[in-house]
N, C-alpha and C. Protein backbone atom coordinates (compact mmCIF):
# COMPACT_ATOMS: atom_id res chain seq x y z
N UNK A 1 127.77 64.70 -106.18
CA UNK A 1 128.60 65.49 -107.07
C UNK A 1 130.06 65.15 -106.84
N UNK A 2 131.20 65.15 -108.09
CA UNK A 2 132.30 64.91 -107.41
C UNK A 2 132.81 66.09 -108.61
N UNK A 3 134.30 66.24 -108.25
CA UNK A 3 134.62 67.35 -109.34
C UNK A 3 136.31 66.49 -109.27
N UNK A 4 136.58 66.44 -110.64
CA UNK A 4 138.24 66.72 -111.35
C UNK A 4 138.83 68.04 -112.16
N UNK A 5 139.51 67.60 -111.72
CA UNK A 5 140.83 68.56 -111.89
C UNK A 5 141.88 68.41 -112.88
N UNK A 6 141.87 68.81 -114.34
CA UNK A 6 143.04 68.36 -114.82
C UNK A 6 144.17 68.91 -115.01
N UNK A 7 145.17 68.72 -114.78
CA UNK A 7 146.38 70.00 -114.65
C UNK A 7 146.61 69.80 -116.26
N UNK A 8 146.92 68.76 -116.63
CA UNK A 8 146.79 69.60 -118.13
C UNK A 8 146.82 70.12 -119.08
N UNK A 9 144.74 69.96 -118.58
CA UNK A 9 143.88 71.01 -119.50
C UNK A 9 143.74 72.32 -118.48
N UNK A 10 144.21 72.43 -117.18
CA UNK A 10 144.03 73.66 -116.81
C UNK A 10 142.79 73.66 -116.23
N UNK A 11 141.93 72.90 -115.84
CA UNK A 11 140.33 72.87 -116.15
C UNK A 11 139.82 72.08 -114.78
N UNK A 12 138.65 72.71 -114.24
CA UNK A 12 137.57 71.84 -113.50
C UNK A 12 136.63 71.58 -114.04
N UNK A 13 136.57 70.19 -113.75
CA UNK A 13 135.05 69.80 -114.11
C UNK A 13 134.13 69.05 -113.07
N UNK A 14 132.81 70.00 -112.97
CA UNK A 14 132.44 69.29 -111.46
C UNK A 14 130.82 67.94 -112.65
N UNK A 15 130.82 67.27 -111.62
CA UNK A 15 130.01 66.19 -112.60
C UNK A 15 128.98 66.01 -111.40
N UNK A 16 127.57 65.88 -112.09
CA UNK A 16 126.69 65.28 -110.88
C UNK A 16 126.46 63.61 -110.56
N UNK A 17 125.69 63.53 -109.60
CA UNK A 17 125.72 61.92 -109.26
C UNK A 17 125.33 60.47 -110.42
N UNK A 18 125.20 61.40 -111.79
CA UNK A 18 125.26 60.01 -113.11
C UNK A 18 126.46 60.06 -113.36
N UNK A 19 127.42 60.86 -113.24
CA UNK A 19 128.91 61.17 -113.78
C UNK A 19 128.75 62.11 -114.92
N UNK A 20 127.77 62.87 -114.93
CA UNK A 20 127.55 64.10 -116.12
C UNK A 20 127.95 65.15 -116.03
N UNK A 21 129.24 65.74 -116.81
CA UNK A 21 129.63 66.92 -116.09
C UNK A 21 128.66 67.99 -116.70
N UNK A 22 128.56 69.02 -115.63
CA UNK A 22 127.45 69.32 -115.48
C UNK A 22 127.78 71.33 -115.64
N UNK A 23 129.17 71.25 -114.87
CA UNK A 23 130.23 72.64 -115.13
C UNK A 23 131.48 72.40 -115.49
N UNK A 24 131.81 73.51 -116.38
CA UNK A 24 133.66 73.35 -116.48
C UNK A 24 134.28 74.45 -116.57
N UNK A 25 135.23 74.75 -115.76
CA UNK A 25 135.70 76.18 -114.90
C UNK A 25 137.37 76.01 -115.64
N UNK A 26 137.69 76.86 -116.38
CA UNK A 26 139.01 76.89 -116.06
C UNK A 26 139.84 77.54 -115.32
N UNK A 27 141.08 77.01 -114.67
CA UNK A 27 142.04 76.83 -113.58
C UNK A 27 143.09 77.62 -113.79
N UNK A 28 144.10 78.00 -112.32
CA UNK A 28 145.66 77.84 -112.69
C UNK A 28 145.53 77.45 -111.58
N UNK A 29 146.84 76.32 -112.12
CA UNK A 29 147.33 75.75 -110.63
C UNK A 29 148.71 75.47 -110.55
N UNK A 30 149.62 75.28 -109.69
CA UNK A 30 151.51 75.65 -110.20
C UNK A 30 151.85 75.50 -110.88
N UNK A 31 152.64 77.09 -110.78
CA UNK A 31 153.79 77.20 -111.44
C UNK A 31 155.38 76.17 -111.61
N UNK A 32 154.85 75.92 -110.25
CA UNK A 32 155.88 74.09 -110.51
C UNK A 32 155.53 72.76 -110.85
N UNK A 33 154.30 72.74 -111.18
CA UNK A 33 153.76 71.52 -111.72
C UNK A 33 153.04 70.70 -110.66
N UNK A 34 153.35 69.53 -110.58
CA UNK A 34 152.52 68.51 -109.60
C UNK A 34 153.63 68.01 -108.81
N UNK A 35 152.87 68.05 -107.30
CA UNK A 35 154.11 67.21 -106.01
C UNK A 35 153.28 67.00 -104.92
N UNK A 36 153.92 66.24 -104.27
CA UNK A 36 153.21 66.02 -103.02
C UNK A 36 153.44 66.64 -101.70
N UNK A 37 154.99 66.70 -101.88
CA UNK A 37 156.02 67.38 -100.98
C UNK A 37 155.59 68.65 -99.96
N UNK A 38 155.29 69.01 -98.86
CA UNK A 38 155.49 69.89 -97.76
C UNK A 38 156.74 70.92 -98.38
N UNK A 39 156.13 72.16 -98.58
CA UNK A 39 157.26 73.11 -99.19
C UNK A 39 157.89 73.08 -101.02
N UNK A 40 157.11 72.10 -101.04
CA UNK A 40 157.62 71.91 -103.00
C UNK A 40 156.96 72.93 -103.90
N UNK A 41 155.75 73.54 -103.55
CA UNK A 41 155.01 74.99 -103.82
C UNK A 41 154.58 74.34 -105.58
N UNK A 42 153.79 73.03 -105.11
CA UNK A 42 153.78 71.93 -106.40
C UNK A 42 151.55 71.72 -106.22
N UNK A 43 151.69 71.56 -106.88
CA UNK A 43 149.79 70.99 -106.63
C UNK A 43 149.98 69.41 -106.34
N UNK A 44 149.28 69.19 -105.51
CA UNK A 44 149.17 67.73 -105.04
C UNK A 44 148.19 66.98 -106.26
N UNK A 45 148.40 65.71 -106.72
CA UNK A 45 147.62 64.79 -107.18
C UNK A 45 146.69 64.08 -106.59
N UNK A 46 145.93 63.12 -107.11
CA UNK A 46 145.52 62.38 -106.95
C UNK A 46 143.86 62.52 -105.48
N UNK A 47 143.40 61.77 -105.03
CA UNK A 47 141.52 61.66 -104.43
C UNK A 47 142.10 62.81 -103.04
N UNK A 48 141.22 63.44 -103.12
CA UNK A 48 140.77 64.65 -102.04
C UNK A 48 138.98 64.44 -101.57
N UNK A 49 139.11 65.24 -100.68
CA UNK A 49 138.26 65.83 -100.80
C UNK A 49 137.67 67.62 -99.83
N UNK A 50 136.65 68.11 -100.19
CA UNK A 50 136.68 69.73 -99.52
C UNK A 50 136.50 69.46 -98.34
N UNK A 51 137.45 69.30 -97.37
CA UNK A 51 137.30 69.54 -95.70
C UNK A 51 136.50 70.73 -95.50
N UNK A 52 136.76 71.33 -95.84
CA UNK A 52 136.06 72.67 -95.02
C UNK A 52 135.64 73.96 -96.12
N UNK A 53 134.69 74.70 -96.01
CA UNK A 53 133.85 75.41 -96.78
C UNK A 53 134.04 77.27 -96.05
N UNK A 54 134.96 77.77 -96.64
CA UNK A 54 135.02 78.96 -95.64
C UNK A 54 134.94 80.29 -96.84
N UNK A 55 134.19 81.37 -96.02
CA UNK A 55 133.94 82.44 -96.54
C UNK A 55 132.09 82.66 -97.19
N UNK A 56 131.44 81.92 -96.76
CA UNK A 56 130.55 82.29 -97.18
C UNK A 56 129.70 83.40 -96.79
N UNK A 57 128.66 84.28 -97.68
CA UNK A 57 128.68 85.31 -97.29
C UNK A 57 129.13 86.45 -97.49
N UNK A 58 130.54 86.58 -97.52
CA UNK A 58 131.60 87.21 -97.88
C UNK A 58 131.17 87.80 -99.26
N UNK A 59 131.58 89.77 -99.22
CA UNK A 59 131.84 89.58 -100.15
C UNK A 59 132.87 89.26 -101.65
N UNK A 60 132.37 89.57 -103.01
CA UNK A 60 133.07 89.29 -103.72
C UNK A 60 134.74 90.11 -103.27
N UNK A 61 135.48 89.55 -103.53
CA UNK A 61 136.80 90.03 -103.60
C UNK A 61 137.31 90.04 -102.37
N UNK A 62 136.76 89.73 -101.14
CA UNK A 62 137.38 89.70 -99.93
C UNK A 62 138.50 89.34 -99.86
N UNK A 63 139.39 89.78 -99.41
CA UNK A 63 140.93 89.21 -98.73
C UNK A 63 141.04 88.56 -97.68
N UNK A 64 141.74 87.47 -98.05
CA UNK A 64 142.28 86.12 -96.83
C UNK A 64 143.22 86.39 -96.67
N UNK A 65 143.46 85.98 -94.92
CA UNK A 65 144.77 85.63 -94.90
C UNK A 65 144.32 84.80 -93.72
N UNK A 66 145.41 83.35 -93.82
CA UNK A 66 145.33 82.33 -92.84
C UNK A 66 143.49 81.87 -92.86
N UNK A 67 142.69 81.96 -94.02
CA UNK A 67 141.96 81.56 -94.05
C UNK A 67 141.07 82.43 -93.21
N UNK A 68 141.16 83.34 -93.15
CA UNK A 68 140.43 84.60 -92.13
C UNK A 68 140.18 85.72 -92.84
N UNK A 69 139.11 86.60 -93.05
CA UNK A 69 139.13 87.63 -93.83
C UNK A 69 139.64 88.88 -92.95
N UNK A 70 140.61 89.96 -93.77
CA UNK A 70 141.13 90.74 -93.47
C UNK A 70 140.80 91.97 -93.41
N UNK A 71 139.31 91.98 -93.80
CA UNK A 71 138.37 93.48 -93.72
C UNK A 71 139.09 94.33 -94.91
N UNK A 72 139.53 93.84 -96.16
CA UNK A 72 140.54 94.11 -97.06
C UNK A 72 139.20 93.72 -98.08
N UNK A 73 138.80 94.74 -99.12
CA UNK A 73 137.96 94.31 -100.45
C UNK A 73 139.78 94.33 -102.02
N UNK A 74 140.38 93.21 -102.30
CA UNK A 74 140.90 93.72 -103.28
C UNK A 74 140.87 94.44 -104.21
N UNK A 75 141.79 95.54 -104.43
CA UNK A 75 141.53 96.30 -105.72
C UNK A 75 142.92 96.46 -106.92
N UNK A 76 142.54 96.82 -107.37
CA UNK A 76 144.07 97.20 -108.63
C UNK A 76 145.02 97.80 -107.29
N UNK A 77 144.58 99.08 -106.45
CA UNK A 77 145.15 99.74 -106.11
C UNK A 77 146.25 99.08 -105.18
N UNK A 78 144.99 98.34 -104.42
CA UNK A 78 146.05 97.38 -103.47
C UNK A 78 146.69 96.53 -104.07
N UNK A 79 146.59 95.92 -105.30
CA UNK A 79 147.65 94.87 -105.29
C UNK A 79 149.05 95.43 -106.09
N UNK A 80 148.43 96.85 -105.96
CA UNK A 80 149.96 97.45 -106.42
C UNK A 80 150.35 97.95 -104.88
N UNK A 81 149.81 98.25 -103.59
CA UNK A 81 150.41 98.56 -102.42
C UNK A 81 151.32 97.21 -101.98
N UNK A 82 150.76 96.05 -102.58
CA UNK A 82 151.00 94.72 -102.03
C UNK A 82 151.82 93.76 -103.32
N UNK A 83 152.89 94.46 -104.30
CA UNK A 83 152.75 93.47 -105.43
C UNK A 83 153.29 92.09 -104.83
N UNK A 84 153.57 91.62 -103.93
CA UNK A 84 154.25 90.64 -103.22
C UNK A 84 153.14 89.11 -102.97
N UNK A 85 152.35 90.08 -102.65
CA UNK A 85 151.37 89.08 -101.85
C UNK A 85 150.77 87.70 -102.53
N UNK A 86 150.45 86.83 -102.17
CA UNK A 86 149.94 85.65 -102.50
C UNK A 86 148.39 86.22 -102.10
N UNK A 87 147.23 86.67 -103.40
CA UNK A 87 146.22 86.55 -102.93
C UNK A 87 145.19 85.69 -103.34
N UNK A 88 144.50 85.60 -101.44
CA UNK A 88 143.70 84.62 -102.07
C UNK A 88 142.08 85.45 -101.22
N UNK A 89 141.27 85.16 -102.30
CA UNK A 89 140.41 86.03 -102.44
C UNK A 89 138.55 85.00 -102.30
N UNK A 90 137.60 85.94 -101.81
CA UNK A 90 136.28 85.75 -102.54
C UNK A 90 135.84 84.31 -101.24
N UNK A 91 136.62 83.33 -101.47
CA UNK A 91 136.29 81.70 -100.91
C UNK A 91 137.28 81.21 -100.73
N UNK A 92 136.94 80.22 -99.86
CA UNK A 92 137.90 79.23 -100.09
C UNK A 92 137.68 77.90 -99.27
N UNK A 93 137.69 76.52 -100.56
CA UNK A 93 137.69 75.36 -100.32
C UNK A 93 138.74 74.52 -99.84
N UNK A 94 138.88 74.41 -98.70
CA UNK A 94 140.21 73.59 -98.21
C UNK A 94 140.42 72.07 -98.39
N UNK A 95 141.09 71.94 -99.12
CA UNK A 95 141.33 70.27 -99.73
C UNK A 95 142.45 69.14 -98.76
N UNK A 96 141.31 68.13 -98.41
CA UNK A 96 142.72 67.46 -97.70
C UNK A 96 142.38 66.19 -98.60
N UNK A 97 143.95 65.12 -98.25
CA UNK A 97 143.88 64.16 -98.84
C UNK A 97 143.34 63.21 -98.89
N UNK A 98 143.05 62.14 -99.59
CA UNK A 98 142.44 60.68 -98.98
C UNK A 98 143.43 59.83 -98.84
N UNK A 99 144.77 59.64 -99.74
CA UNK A 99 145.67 58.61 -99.50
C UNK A 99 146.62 58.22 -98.68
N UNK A 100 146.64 57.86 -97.76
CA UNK A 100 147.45 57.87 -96.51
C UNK A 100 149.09 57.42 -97.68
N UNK A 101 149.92 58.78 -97.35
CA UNK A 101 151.40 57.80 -97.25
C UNK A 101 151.76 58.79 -98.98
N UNK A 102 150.33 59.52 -99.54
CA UNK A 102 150.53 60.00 -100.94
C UNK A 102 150.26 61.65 -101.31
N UNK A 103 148.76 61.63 -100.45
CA UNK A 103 148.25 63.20 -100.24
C UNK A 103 148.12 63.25 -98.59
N UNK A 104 148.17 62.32 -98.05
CA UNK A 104 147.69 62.57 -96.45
C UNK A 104 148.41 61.74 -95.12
N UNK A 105 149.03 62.74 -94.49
CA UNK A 105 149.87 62.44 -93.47
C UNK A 105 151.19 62.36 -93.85
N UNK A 106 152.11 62.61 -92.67
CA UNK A 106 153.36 63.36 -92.90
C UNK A 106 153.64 64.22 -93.89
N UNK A 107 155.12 64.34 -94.61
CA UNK A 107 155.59 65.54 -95.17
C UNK A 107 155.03 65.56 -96.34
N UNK A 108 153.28 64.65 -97.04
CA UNK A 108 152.76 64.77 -97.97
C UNK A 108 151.28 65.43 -97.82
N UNK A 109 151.10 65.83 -96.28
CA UNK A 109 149.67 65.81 -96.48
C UNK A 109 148.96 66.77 -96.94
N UNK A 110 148.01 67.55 -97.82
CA UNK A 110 147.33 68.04 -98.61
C UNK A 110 146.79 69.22 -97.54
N UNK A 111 145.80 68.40 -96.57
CA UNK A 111 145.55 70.05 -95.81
C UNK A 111 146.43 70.57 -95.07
N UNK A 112 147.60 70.01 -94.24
CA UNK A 112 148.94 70.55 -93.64
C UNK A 112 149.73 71.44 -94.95
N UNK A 113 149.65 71.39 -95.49
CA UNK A 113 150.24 72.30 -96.98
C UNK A 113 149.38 73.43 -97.11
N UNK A 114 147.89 73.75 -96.61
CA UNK A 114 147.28 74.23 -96.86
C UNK A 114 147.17 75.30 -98.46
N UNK A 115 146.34 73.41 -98.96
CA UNK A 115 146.24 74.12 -100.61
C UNK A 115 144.54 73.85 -101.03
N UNK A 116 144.12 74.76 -101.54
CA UNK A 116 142.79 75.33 -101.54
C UNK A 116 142.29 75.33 -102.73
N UNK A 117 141.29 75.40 -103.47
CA UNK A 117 140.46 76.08 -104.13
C UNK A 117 140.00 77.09 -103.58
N UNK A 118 140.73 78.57 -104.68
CA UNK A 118 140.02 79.47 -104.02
C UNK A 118 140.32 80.54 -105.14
N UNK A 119 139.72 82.10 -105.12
CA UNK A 119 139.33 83.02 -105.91
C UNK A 119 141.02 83.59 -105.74
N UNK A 120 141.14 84.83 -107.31
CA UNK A 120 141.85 85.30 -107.53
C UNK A 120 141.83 86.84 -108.49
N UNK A 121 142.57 87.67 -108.17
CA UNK A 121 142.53 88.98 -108.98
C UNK A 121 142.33 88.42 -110.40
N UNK A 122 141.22 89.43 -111.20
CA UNK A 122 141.09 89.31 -112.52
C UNK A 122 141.99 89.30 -113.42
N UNK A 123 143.10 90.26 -112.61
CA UNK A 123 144.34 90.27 -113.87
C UNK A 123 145.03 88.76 -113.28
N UNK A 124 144.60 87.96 -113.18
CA UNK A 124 145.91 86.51 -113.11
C UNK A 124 145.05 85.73 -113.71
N UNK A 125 146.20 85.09 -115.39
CA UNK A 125 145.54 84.29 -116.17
C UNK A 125 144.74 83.23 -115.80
N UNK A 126 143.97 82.64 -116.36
CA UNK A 126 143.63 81.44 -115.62
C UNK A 126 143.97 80.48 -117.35
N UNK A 127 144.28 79.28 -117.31
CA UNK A 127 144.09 78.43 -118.08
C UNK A 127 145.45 77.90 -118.42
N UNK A 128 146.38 78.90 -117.62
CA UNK A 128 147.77 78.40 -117.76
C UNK A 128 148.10 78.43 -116.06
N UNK A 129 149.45 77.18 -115.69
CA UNK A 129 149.85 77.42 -114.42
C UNK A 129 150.56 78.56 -114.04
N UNK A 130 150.21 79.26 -112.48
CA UNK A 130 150.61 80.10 -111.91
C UNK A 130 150.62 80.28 -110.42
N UNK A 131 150.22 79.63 -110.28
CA UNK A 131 149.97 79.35 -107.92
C UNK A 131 151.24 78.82 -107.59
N UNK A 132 151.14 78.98 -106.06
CA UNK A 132 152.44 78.39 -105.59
C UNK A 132 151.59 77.07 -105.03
N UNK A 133 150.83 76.99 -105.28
CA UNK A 133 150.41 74.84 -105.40
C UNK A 133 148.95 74.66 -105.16
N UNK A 134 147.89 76.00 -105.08
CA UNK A 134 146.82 76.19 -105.06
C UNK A 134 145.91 75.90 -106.44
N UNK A 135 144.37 75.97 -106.59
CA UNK A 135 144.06 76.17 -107.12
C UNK A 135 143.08 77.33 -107.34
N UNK A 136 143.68 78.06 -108.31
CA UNK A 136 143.52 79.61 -108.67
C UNK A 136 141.98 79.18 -109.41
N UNK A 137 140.59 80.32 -109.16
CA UNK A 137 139.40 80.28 -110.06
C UNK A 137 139.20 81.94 -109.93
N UNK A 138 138.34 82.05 -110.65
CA UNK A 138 137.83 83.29 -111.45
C UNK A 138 136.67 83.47 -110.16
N UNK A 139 136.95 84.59 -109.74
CA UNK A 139 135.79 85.11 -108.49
C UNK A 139 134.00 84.79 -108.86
N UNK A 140 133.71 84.81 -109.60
CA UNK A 140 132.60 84.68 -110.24
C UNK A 140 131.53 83.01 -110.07
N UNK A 141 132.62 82.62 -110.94
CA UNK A 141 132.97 81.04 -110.78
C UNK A 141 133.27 80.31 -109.90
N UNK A 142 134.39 80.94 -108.84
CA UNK A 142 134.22 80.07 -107.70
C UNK A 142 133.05 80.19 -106.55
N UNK A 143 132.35 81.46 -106.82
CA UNK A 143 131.26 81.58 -105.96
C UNK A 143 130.19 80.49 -106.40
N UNK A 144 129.96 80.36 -107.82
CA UNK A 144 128.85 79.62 -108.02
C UNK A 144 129.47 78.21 -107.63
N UNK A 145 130.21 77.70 -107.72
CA UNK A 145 131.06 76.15 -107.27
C UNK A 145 130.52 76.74 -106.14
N UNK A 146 131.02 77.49 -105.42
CA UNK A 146 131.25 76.95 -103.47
C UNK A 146 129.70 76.98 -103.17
N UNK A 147 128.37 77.63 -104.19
CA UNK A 147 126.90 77.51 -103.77
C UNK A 147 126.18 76.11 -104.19
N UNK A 148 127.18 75.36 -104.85
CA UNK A 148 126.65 74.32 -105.84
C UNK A 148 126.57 72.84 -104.53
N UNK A 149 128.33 72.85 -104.06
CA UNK A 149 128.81 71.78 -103.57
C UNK A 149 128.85 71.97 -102.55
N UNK A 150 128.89 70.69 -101.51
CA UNK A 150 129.01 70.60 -100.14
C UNK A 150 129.90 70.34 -99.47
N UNK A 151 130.60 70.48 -97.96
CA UNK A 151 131.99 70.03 -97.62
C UNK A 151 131.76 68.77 -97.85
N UNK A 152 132.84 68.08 -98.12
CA UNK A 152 132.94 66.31 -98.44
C UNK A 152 132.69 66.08 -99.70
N UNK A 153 132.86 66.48 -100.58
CA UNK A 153 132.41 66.21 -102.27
C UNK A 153 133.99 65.89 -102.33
N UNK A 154 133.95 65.05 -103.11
CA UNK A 154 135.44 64.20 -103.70
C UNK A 154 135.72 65.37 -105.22
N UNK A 155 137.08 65.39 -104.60
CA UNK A 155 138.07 66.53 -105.89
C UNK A 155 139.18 65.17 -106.26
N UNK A 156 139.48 65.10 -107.55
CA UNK A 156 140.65 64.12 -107.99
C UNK A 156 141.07 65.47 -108.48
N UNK A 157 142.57 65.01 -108.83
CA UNK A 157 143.26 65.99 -108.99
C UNK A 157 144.00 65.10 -110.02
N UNK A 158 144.22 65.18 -111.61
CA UNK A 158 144.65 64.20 -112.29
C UNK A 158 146.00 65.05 -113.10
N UNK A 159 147.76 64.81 -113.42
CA UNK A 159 148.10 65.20 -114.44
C UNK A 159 147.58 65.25 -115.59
């Protein structure tokens, strides 16, 4: 299985091993567009893939922080106790780079940025950009992705 990403169309599409896409999820992913940059709060381009597979189990709506759940179920209520917060919710797929020098190593690298596929409150659009360089999915949807795919499945990430 490999899955792309088009910033975009806003859109995942995961494809199985003929190249048939097989699901297509739509996305948000920054509000600043595409970068590679450490601190540019930009979505990285170009070959990834899911290092690491965390939250399974979990339930729906769980709250992360630092990739750790916070014994926190999100609700309306809280994210009005919290309107600040960056949440990231449900899963989460940690993406590092493949390109040495582009997504991976030094002030470009993809999992040192720590930017994810991962779940988000219902009220945040999806199909237009809005993350600070993540990729935002629909709780629902990213559960069935994170039951589908395995760590190491190749993500492109294409303008």
């Amino acid at each position: 299985m490999k899955i792309n990403i088009s910033i975009a169309r806003q859109q995942l599409d995961l494809f199985d091993e003929k190249g048939q896409i097989i699901k297509q999820y739509s996305i948000s992913s920054a509000k600043k567009g595409t970068g590679q940059e450490y601190g540019s709060f930009c979505t990285p381009l170009g070959k990834h893939i899911i290092r690491a597979k965390i939250g399974s189990g979990q339930a729906m709506n769980t709250v992360f922080i630092k990739r750790r759940p916070t014994g926190e179920i999100y609700s309306t209520e809280l994210g009005r106790q919290y309107p600040n917060r960056d949440w990231i919710l449900t899963r989460i797929m940690w993406l590092s780079g493949c390109e040495p020098g582009f997504n991976r190593l030094g002030s470009v690298d993809t999992m040192r940025r720590y930017i994810y596929i991962h779940g988000s409150p219902d009220s945040v659009a999806m199909g237009i950009p809005g993350s600070i360089g993540c990729i935002r999915m629909r709780n629902g949807e990213l559960m069935e992705l994170f039951d589908l795919i395995p760590a190491g499945t190749e993500v492109e990430i294409t303008a």
